[in-house]
C-alpha atoms as a PDB file:
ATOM      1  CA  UNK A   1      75.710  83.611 114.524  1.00  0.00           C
ATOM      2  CA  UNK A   2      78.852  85.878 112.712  1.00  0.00           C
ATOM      3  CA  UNK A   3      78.068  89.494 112.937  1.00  0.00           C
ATOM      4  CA  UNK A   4      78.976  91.072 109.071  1.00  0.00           C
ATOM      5  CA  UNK A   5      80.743  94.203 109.347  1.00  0.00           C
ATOM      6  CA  UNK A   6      79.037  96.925 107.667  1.00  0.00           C
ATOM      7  CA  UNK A   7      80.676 100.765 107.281  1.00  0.00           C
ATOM      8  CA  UNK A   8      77.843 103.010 108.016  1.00  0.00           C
ATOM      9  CA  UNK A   9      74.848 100.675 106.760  1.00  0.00           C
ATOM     10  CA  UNK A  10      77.525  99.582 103.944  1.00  0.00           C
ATOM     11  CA  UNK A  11      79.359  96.098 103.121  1.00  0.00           C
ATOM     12  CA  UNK A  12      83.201  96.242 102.576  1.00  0.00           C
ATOM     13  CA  UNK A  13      82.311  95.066  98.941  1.00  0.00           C
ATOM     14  CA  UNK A  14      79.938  97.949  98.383  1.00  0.00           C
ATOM     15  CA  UNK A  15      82.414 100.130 100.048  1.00  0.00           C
ATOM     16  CA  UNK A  16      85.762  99.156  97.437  1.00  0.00           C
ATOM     17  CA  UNK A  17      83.112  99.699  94.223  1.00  0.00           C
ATOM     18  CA  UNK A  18      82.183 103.294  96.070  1.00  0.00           C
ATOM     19  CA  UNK A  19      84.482 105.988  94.425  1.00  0.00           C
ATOM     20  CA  UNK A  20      86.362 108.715  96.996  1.00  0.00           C
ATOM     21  CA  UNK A  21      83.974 111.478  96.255  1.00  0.00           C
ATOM     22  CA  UNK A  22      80.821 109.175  97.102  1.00  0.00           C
ATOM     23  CA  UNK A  23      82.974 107.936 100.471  1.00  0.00           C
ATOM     24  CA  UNK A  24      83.850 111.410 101.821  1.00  0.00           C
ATOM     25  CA  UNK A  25      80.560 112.037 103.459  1.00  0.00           C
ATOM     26  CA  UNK A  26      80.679 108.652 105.402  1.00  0.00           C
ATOM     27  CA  UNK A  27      84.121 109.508 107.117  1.00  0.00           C
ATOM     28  CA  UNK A  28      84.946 111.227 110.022  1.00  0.00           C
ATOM     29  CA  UNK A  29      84.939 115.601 109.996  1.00  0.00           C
ATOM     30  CA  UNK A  30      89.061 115.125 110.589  1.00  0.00           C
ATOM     31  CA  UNK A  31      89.358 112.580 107.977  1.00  0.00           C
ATOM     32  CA  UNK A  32      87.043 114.431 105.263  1.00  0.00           C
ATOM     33  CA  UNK A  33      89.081 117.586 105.754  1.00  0.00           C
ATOM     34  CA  UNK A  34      91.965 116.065 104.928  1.00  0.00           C
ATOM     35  CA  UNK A  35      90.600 114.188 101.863  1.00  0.00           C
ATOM     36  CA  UNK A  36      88.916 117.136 100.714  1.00  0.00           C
ATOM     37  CA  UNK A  37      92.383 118.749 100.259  1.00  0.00           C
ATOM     38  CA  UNK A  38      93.815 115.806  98.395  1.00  0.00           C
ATOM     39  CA  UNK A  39      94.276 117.632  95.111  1.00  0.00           C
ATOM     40  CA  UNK A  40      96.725 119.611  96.650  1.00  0.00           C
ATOM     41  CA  UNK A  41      98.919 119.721 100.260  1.00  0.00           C
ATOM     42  CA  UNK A  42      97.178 116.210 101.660  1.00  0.00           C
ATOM     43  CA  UNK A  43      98.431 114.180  98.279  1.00  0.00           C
ATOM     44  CA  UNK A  44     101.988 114.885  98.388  1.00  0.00           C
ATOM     45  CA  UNK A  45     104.546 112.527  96.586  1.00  0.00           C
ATOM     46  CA  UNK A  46     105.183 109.802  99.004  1.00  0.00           C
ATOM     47  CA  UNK A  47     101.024 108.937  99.712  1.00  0.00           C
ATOM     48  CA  UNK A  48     100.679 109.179  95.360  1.00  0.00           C
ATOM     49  CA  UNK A  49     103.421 106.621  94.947  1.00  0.00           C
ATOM     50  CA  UNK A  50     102.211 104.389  98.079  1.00  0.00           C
ATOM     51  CA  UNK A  51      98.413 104.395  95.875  1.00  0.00           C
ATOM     52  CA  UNK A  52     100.205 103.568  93.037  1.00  0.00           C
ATOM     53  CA  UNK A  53     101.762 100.530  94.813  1.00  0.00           C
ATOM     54  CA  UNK A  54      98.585  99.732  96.333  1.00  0.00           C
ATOM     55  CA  UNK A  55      97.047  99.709  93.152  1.00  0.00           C
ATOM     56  CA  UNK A  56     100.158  96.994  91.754  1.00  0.00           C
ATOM     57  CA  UNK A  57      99.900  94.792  94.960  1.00  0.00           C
ATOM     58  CA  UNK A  58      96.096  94.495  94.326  1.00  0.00           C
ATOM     59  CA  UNK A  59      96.563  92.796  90.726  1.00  0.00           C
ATOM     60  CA  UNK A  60      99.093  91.192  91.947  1.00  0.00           C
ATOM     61  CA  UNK A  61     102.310  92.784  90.170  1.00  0.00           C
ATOM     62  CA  UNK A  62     104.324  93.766  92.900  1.00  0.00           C
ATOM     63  CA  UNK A  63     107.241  92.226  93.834  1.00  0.00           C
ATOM     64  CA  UNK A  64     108.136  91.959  97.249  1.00  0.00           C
ATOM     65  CA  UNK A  65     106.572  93.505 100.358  1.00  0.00           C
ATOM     66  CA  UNK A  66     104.554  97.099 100.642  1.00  0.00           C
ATOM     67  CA  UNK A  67     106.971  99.142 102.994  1.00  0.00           C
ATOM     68  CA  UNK A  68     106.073 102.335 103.729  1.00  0.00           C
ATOM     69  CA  UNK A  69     107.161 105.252 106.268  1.00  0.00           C
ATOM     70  CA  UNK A  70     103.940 107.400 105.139  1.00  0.00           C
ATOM     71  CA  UNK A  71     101.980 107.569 108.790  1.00  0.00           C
ATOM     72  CA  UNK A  72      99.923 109.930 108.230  1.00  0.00           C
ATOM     73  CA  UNK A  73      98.024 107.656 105.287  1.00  0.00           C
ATOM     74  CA  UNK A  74      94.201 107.498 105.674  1.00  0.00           C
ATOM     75  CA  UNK A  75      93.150 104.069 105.156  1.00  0.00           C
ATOM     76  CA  UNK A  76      90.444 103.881 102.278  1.00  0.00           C
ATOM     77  CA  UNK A  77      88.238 100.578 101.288  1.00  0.00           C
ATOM     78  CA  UNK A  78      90.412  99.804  98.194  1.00  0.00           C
ATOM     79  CA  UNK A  79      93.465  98.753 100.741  1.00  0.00           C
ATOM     80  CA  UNK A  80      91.358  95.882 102.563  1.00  0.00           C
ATOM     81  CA  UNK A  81      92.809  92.763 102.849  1.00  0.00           C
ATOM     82  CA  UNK A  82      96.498  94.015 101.999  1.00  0.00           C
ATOM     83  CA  UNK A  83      99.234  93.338 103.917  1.00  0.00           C
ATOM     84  CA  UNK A  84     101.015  97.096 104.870  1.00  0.00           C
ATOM     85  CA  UNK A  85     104.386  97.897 106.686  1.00  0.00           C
ATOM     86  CA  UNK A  86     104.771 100.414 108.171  1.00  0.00           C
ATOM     87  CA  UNK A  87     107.852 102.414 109.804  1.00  0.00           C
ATOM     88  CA  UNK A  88     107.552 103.169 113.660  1.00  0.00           C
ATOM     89  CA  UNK A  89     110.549 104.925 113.867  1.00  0.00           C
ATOM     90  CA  UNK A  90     112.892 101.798 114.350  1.00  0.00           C
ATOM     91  CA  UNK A  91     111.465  98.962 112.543  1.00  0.00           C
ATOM     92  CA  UNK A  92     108.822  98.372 109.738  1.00  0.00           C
ATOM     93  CA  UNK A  93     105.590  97.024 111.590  1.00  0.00           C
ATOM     94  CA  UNK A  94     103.153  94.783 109.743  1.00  0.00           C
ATOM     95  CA  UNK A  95     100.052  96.142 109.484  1.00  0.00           C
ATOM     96  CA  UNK A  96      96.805  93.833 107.964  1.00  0.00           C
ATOM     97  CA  UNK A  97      94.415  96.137 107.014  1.00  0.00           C
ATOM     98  CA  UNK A  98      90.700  95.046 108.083  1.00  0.00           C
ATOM     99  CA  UNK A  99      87.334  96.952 107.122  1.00  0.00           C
ATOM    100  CA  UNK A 100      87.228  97.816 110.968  1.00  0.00           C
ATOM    101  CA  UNK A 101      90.153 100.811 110.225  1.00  0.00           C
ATOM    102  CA  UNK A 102      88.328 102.360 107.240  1.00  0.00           C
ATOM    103  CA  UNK A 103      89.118 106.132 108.015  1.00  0.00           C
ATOM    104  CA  UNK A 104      91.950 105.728 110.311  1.00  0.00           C
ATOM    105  CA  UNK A 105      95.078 106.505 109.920  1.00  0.00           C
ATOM    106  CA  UNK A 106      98.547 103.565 109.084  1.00  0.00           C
ATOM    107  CA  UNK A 107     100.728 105.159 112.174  1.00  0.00           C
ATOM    108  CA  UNK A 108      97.787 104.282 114.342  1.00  0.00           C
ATOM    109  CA  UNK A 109      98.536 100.696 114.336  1.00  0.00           C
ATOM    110  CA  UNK A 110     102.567 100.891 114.308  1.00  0.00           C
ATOM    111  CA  UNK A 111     102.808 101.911 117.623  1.00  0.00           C
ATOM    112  CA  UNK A 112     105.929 104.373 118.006  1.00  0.00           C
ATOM    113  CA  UNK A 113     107.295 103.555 121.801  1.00  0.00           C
ATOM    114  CA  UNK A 114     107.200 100.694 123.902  1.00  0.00           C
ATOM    115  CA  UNK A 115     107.351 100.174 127.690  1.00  0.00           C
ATOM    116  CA  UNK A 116     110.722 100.854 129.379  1.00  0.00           C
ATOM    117  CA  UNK A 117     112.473  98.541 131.295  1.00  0.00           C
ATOM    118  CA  UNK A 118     115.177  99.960 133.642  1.00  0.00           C
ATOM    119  CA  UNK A 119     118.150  97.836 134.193  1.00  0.00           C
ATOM    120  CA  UNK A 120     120.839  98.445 137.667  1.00  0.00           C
ATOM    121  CA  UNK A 121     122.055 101.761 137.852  1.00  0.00           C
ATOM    122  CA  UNK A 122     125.930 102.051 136.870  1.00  0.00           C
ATOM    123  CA  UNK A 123     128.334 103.159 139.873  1.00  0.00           C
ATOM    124  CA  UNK A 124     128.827 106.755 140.227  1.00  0.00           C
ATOM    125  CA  UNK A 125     125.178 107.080 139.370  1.00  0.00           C
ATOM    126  CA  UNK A 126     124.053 108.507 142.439  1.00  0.00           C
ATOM    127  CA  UNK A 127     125.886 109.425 145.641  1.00  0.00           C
ATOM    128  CA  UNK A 128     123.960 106.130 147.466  1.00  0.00           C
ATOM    129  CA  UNK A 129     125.309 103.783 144.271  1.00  0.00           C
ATOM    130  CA  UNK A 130     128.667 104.116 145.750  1.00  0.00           C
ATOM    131  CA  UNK A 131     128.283 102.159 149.129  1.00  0.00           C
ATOM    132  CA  UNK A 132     126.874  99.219 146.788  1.00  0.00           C
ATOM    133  CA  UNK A 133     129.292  96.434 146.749  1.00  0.00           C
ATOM    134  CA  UNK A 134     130.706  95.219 143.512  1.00  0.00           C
ATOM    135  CA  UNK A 135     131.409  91.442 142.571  1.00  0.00           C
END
């Protein structure tokens, strides 16, 4: 038997007909606070104009991919099911957004470093590199 995801004792579909003022009280303190300031510093130019394409890629108007370097982006119900990249610093990462990430933020899931892998160390790294023998 499928477990159905619900958001708080709601349904993804109840969730996208809920408007932002009903959903603020279901979020997180962090994520509330920010919402709560969305008429003015948290809804700057770049997150209106990434709603507005939201809004075009969910009828369907909008050419192309969504690309986005806006991070700090809460994810809201009305962006389920779309297809989002976003910029880790190097790269645009795809991002499918699932009801599961309701409330978190884009960045969180385009991960900004990676493991490093050393190669051989150059001569005249070190003092020892120099009694290394060459091909």
């Amino acid at each position: 038997m499928v477990r159905e995801f619900k958001f708080k004792g709601y349904s993804p579909e109840q969730l996208q007909t809920l408007s932002i003022e009903a959903l603020i009280p279901l979020l997180n303190a962090r994520v509330r606070r920010s919402l709560d300031k969305r008429v003015g510093k948290y809804m700057n130019d770049a997150k209106r104009k990434l709603r507005e394409e939201i809004k075009l890629a969910r009828e369907g108007k909008l050419k192309g991919e969504l690309k986005t370097h806006v991070r700090d982006m809460i994810i809201l119900p009305d962006m389920i099911g779309l297809s989002v990249k976003v910029h880790n610093g190097k790269e645009f990462f795809a991002v499918n957004i699932k009801p599961e990430m309701i409330g978190h933020y884009l960045g969180e899931y385009a991960i900004t470093n990676r493991r490093v892998q050393h190669g051989a160390p150059g001569v005249g790294a070190s003092r020892s590199s120099l009694y290394v023998p060459l091909k």
